[in-house]
Protein backbone atom coordinates (compact mmCIF):
# COMPACT_ATOMS: atom_id res chain seq x y z
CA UNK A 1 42.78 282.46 228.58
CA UNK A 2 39.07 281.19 229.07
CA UNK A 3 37.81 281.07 232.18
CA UNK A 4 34.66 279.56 233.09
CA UNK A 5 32.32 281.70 234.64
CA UNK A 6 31.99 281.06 238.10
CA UNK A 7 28.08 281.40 238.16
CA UNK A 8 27.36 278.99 235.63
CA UNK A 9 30.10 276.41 237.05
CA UNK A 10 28.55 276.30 240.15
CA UNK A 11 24.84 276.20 239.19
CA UNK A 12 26.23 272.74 236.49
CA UNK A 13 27.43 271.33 239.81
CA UNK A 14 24.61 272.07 241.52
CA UNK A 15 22.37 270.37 238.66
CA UNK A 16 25.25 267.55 238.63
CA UNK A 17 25.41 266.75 242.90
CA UNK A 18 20.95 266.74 242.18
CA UNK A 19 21.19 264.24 239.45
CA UNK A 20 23.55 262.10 241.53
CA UNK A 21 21.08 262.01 244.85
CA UNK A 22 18.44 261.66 242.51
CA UNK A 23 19.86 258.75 240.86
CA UNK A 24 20.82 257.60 244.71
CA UNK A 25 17.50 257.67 245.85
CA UNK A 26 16.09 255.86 242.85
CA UNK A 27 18.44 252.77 243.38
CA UNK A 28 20.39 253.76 239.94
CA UNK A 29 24.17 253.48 239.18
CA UNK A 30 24.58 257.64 239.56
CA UNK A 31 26.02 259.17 236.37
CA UNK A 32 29.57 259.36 238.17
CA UNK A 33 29.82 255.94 238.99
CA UNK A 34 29.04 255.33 234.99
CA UNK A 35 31.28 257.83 234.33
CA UNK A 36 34.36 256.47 236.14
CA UNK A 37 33.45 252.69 234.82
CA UNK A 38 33.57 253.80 231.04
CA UNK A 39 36.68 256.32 232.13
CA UNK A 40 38.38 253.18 233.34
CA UNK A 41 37.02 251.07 230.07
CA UNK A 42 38.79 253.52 228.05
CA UNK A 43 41.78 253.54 229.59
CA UNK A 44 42.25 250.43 229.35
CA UNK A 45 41.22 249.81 225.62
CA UNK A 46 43.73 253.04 224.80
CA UNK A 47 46.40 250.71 224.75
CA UNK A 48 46.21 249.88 221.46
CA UNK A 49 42.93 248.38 221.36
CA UNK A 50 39.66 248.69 219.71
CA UNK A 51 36.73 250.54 221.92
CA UNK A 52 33.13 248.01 221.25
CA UNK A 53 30.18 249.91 220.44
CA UNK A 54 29.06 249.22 224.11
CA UNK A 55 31.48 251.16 225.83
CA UNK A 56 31.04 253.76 222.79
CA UNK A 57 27.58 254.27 223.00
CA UNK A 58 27.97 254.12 227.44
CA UNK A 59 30.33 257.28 226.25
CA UNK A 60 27.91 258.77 224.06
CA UNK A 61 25.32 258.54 226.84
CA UNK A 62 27.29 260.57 229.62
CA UNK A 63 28.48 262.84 226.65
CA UNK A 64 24.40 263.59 226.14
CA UNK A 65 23.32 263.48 230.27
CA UNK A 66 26.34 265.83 230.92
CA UNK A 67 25.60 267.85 227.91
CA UNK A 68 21.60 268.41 228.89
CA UNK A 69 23.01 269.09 232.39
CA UNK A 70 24.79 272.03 231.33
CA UNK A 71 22.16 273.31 229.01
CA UNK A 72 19.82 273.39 231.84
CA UNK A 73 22.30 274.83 233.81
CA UNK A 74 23.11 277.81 231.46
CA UNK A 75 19.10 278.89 230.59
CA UNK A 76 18.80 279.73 233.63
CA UNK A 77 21.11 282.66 233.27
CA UNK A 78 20.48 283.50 229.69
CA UNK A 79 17.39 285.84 230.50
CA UNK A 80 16.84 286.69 226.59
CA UNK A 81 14.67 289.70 225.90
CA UNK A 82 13.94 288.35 222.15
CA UNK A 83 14.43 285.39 220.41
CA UNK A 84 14.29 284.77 216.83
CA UNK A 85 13.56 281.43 214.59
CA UNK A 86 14.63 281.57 211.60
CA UNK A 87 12.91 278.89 209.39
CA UNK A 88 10.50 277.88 212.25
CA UNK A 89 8.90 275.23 210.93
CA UNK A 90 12.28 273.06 211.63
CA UNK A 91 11.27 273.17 214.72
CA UNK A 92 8.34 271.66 214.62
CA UNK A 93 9.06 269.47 217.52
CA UNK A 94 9.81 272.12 220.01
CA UNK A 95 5.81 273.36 220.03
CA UNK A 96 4.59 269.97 221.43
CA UNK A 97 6.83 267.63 222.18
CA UNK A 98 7.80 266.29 225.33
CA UNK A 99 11.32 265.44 225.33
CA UNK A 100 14.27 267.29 227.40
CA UNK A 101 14.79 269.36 224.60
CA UNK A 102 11.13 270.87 224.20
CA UNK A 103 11.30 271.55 228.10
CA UNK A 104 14.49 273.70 227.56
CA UNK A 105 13.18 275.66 225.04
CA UNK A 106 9.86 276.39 226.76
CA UNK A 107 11.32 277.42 229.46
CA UNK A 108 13.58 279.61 227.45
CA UNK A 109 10.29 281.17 225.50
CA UNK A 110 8.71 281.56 229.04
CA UNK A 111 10.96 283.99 230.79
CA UNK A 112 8.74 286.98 231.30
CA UNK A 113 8.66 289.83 229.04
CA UNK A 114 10.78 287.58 226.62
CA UNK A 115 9.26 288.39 222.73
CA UNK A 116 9.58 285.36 220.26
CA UNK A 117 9.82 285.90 216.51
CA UNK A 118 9.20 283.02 213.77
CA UNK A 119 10.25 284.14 210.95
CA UNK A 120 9.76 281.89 207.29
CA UNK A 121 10.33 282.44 204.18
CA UNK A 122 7.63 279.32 203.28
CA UNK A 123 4.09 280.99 204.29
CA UNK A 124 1.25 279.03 205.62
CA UNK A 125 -1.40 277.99 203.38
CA UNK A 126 -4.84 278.45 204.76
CA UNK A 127 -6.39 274.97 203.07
CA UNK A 128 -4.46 272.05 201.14
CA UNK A 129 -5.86 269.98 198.79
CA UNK A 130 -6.94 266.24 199.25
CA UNK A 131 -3.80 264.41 198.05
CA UNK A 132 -1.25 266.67 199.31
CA UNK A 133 0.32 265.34 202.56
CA UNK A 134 1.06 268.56 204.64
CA UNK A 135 -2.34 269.72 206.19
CA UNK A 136 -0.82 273.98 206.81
CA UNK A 137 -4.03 274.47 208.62
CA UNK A 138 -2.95 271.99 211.51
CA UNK A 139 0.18 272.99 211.65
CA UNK A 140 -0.72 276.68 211.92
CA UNK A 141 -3.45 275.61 214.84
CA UNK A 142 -0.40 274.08 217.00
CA UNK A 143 2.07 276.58 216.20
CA UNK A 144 -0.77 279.23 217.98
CA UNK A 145 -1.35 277.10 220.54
CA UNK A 146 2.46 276.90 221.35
CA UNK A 147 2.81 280.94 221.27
CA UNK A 148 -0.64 281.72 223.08
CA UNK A 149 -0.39 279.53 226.36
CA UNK A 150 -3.20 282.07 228.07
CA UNK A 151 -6.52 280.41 227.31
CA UNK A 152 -8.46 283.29 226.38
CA UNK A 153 -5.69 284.50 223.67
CA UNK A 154 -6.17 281.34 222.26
CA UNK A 155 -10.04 281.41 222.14
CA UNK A 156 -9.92 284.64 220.48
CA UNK A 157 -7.49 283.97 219.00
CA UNK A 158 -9.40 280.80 216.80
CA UNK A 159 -12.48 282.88 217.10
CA UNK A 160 -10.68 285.19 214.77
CA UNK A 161 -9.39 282.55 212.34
CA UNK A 162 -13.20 281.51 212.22
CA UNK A 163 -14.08 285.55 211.50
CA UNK A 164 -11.44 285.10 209.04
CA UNK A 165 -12.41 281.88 207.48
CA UNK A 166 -16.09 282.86 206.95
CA UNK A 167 -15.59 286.08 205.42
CA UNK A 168 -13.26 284.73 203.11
CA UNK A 169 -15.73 282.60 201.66
């Protein structure tokens, strides 16, 4: 038998009964309201009928909000000492983007004392040439500024890249 922990239950309904006042106070149709209108949509087209891509994508929509609801519910109690990602660079949007998504996963890398390892197999290059379309160097610069959120890491942090850069040439 699975049960669902208690903890993390009550923390998705706690996330769920904010998102509904939320949506309240903003004058929106709250997520349960949607969620009983497309319940009752597909109900009703279960007899034998065909669901539109409407009501699909209505689905599909509650499936996600429900989905993120949960995540944020659950990172809360995840507390992770060390993380590790493999291939990093698919992850590209995580070190400055701005959707849901990127928020999760910052504040997963934030918990304190919480160690992050990117591990790749592909190495940065240092320079690229003219017609090649990947600029490394760039990428490198944002992947640092994603892992060293104090200021002065950073500035030392480039300071040495520029040590580095002018001794090697």
């Amino acid at each position: 038998t699975n049960i669902i922990d208690t903890f993390l239950a009550s923390k998705f309904l706690e996330k769920l009964e904010a998102k509904i006042a939320q949506e309240n106070q903003n004058n929106k149709e709250n997520i349960y309201v949607r969620f009983e209108k497309a319940a009752e949509k597909f109900n009703y087209l279960h007899q034998g009928k065909k669901v539109s891509t409407d009501v699909s994508r209505e689905r599909n929509r509650i499936v996600g909000e429900l989905r993120l609801l949960l995540a944020k519910s659950c990172i809360s109690s995840l507390e992770p000492d060390f993380i590790i990602l493999d291939e990093f660079q698919r992850f590209k949007n995580l070190l400055d983007g701005q959707d849901e998504m990127c928020k999760l996963a910052r504040e997963m890398f934030d918990f304190e004392d919480t160690k992050l390892l990117l591990l790749s197999a592909t190495p940065y290059k240092m320079y690229t040439l003219y017609q090649e379309d990947e600029i490394h160097y760039d990428d490198f610069i944002r992947t640092a500024q994603f892992l060293l959120t104090n200021k002065d890491d950073l500035k030392n942090s480039n300071r040495d890249i520029m040590s580095l850069k002018n001794t090697i040439h």
